[in-house]
Protein backbone atom coordinates (compact mmCIF):
# COMPACT_ATOMS: atom_id res chain seq x y z
CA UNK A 1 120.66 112.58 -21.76
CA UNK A 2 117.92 110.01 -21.74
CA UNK A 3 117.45 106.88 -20.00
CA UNK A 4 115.83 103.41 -21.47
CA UNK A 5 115.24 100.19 -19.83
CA UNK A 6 116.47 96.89 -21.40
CA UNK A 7 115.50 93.36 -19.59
CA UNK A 8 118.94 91.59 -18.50
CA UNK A 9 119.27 88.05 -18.67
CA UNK A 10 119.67 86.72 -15.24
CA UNK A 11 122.63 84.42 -14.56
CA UNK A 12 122.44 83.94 -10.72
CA UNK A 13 119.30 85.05 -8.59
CA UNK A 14 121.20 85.46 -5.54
CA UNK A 15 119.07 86.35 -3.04
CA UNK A 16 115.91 87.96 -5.59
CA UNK A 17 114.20 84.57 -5.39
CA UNK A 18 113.77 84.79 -1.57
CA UNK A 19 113.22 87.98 -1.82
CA UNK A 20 110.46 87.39 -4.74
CA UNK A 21 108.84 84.69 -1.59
CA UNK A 22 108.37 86.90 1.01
CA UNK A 23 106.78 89.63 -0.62
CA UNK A 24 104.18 87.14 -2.44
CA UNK A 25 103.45 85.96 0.94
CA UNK A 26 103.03 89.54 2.29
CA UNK A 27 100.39 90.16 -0.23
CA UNK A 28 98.65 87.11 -0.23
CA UNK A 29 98.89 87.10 3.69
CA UNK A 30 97.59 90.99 3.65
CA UNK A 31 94.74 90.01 1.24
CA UNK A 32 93.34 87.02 3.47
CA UNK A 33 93.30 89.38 6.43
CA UNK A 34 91.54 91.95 4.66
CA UNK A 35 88.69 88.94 3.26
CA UNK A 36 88.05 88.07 6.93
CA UNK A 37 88.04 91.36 7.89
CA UNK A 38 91.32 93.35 9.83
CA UNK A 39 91.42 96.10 8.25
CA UNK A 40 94.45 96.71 9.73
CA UNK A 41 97.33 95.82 7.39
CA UNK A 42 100.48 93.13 8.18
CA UNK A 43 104.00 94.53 9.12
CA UNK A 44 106.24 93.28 5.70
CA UNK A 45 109.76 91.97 7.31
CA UNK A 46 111.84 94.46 8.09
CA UNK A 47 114.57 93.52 5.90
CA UNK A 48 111.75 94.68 2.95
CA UNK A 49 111.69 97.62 3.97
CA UNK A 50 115.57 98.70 4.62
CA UNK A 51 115.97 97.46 1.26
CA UNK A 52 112.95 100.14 0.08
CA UNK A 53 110.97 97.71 -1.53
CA UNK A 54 107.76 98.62 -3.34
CA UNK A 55 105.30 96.11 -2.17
CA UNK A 56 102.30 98.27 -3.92
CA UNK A 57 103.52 97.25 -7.02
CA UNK A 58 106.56 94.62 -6.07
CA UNK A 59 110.04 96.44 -7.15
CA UNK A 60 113.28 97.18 -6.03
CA UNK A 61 115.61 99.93 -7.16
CA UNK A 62 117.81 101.89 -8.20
CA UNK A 63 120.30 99.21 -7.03
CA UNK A 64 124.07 99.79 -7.78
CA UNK A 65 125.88 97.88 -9.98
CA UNK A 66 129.32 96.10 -10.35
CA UNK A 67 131.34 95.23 -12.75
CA UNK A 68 131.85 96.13 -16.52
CA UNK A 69 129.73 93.78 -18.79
CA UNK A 70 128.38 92.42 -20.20
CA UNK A 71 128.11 90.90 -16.73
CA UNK A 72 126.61 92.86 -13.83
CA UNK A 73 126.30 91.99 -10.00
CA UNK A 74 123.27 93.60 -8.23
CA UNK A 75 124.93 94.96 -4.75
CA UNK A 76 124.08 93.38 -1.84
CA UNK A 77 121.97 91.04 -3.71
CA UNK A 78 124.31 88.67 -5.01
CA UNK A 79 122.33 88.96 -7.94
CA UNK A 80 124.33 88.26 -11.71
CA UNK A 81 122.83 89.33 -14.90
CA UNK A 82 124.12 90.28 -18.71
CA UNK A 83 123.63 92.17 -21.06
CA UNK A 84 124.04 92.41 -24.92
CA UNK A 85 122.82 96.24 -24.91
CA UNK A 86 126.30 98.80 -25.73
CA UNK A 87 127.54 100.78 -22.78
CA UNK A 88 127.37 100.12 -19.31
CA UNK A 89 124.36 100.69 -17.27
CA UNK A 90 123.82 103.37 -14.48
CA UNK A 91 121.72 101.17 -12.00
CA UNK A 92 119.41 98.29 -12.08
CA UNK A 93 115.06 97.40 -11.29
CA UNK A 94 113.77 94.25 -10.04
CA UNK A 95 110.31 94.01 -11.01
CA UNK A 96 108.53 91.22 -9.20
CA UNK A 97 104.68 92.18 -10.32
CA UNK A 98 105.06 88.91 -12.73
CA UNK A 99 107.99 86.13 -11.60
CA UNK A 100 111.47 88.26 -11.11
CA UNK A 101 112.63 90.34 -13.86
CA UNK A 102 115.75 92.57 -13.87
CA UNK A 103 115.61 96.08 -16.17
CA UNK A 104 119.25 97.85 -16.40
CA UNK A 105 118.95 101.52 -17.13
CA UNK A 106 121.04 102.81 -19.79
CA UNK A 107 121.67 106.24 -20.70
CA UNK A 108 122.04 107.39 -24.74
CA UNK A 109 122.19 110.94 -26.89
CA UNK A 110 118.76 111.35 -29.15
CA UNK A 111 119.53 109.43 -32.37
CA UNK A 112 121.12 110.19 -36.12
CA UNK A 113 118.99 108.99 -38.31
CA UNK A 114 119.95 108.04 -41.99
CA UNK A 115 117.59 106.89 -44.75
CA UNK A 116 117.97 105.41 -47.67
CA UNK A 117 115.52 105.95 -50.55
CA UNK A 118 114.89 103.05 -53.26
CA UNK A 119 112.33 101.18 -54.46
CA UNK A 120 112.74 97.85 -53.16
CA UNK A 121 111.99 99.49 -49.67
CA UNK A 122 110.84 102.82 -49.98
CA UNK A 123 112.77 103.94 -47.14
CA UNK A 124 115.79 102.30 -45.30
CA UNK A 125 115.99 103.68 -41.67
CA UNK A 126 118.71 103.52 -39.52
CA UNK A 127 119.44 105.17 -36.14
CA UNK A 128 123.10 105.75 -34.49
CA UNK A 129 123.72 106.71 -30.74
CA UNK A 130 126.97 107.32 -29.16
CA UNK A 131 129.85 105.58 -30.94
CA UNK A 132 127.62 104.89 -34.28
CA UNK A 133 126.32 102.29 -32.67
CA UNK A 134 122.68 101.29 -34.25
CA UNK A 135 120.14 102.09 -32.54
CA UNK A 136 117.19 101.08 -33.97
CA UNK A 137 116.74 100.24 -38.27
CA UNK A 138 113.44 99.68 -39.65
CA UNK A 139 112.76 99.09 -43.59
CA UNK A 140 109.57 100.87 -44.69
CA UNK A 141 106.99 100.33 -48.10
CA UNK A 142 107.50 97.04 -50.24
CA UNK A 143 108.63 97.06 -53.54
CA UNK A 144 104.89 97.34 -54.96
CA UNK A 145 106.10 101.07 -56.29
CA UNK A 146 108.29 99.01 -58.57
CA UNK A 147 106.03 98.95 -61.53
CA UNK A 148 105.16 102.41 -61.00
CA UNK A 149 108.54 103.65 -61.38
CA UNK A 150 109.68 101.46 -64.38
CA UNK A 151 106.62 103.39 -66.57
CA UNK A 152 107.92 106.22 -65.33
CA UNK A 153 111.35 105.79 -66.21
CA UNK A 154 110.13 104.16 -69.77
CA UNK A 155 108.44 107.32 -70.96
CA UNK A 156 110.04 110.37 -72.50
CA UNK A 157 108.28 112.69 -69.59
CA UNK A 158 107.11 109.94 -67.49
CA UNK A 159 104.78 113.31 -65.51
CA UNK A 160 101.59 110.70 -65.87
CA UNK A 161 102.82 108.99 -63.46
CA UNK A 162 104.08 111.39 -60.77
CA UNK A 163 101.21 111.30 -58.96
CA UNK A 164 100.85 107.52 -58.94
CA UNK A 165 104.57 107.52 -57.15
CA UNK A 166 103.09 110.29 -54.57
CA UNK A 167 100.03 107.78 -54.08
CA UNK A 168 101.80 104.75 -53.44
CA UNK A 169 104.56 106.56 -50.91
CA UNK A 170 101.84 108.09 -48.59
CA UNK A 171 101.11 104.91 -46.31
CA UNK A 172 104.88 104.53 -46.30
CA UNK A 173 105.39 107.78 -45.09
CA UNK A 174 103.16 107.96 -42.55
CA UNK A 175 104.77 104.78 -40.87
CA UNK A 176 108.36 106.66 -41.67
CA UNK A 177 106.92 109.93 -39.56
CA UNK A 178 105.43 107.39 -36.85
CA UNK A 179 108.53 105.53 -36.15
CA UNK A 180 110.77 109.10 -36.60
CA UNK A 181 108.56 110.84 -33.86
CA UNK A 182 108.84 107.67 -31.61
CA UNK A 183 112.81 107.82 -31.61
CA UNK A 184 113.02 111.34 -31.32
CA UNK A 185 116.29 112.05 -33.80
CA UNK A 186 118.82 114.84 -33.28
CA UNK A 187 119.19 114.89 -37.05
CA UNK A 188 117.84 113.00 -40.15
CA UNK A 189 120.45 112.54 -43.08
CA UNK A 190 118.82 112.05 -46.55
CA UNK A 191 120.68 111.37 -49.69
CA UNK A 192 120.67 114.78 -51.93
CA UNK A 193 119.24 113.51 -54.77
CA UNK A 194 119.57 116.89 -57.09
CA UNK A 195 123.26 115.36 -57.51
CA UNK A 196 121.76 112.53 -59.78
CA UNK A 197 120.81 113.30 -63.09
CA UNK A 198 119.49 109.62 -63.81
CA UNK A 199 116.01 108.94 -64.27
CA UNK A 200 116.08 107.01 -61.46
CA UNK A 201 117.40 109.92 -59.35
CA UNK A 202 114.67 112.39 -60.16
CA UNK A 203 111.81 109.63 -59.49
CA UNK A 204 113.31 109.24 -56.14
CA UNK A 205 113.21 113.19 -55.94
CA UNK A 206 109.90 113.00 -55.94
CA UNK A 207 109.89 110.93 -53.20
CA UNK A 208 112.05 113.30 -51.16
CA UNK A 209 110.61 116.41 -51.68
CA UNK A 210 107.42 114.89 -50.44
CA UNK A 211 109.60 113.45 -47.31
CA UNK A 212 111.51 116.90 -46.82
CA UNK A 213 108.10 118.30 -47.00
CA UNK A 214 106.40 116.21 -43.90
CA UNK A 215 110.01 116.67 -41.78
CA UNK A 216 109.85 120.60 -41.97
CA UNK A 217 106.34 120.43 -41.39
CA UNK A 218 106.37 117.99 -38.41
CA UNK A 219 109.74 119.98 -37.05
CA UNK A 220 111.80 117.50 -37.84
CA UNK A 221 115.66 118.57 -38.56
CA UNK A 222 117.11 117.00 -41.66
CA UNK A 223 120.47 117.76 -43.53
CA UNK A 224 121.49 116.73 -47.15
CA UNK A 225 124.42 114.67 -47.46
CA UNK A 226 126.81 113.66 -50.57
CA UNK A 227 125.33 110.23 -51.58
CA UNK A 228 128.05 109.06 -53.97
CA UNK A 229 129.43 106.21 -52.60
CA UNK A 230 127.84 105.55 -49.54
CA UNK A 231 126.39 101.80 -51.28
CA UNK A 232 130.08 101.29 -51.99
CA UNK A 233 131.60 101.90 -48.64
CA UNK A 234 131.87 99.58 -45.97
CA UNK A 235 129.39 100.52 -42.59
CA UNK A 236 131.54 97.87 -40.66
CA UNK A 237 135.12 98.91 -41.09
CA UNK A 238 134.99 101.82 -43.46
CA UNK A 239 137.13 99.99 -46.81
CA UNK A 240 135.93 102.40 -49.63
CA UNK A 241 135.51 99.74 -52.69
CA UNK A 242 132.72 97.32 -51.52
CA UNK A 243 131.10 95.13 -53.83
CA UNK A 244 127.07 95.35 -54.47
CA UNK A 245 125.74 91.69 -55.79
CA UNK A 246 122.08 92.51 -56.69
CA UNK A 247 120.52 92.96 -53.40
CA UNK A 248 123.25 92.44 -50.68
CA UNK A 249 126.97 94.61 -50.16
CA UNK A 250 129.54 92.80 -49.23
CA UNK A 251 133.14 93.87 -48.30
CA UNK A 252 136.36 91.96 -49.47
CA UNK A 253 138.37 93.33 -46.59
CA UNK A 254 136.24 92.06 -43.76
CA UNK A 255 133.73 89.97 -45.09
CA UNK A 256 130.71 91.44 -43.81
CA UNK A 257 127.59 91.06 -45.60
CA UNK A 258 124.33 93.31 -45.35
CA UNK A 259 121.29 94.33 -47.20
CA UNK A 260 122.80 97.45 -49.70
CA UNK A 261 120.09 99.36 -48.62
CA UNK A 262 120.63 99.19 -45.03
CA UNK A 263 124.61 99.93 -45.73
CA UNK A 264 123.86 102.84 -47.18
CA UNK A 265 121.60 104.35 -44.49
CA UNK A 266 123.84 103.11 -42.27
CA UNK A 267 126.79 105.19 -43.56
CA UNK A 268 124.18 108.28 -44.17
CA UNK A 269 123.83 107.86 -40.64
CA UNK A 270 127.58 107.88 -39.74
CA UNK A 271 128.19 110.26 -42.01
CA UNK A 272 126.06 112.64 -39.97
CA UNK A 273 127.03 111.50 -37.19
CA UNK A 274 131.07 112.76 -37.36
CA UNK A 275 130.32 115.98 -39.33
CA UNK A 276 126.75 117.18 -38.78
């Protein structure tokens, strides 16, 4: 298990605002004495120090939490804040180097990661944690491989412009690597392109052999999923005939409505997720 900090929103600052007063007047009080020259240094109140306040660098934690969101109450604080994050929190951290500022901990699996190849974004990413919940998505390389790709498709052999396709992917897979080292993934799904016999499908191919490539060599796990209908199927409440209109999915059972590209890493993702 890992842990990540996400700033709450705070509702009611209790007593963190009198808090926040005293130990800016400790500091300030401990630097003037120090300017006129005690070395020795002020007492803080001793109410700071129960509490186990940080003065060094002004913070205060772990403090308990109660309640089950997406409001919290800081314990003996009578501090409120929320939080859109997913999941409940194991403990709170009041920063006071800059104003007041209230982190909640949260504790989450390393990622699934799905990705979508295509040529309006080179690759789709998206991340799951516990639940399929997303994590993090990012969309990688522009559509400026879309010329490259339609002479490739147009010719009989279309091997002129292999090359050109590996050329034009490299910047967009170094940013893909970056961002996959940064979240750390359990597991990266990819589409198994060797299914599709379309022209389309082996110019993509190319594309991911030169990804599968960079994951083994960067120790990256990956696994090869199905990819028939995962542009069809819905990411938000699973109904199995989804419509695609040009650029965006959209389902008739539940109305949501997402990039196609991002619904299908999505469901790579979720796909792995249950069965990898």
């Amino acid at each position: 298990m890992k842990e990540k900090l996400v700033e709450a929103k705070i509702v009611d600052y209790g007593k963190l605002k009198q808090i926040y007063s005293d130990i800016m007047y400790y500091i300030e009080y401990s630097k003037a004495l120090e300017k006129s020259g005690v070395k020795t240094k002020p007492s803080p109140p001793p109410y700071l120090k129960e509490m186990n306040v940080i003065l060094s660098k002004p913070r205060l934690g772990p403090v308990k939490l109660i309640g089950d969101g997406p409001s919290f109450r800081l314990e003996k604080l009578n501090a409120v804040v929320e939080s859109e994050e997913y999941g409940k929190p194991i403990y709170a951290l009041v920063d006071f180097t800059n104003g007041i500022k209230v982190f909640l901990a949260y504790q989450f699996d390393d990622p699934i990661v799905g990705i979508d190849l295509g040529i309006r974004h080179i690759f789709t990413v998206v991340a799951v944690v516990r639940d399929g919940k997303v994590y993090k998505s990012k969309y990688i390389g522009s559509s400026g491989i879309f010329d490259t790709f339609t002479k490739y498709m147009s010719e009989s052999q279309g091997l002129s412009y292999v090359a050109e396709i590996k050329s034009k992917v490299r910047v967009a897979m170094k940013e893909l690597i970056a961002f996959l080292n940064e979240i750390n993934p359990k597991m990266v799904a990819l589409e198994d392109l060797r299914l599709y016999d379309a022209r389309i499908g082996r110019g993509l191919k190319i594309i991911e052999d030169e990804l599968e490539r960079e994951l083994m060599e960067k120790g990256i796990r990956f696994k090869r999923l199905d990819p028939r209908n995962t542009s069809k199927v819905c990411s938000h409440c699973g109904y199995k005939k989804g419509e695609v209109l040009g650029s965006i999915f959209v389902c008739p059972a539940c109305g949501y409505k997402v990039d196609r590209d991002f619904n299908a890493a999505y469901n790579l993702a979720l796909k792995c997720y249950y069965t990898c």
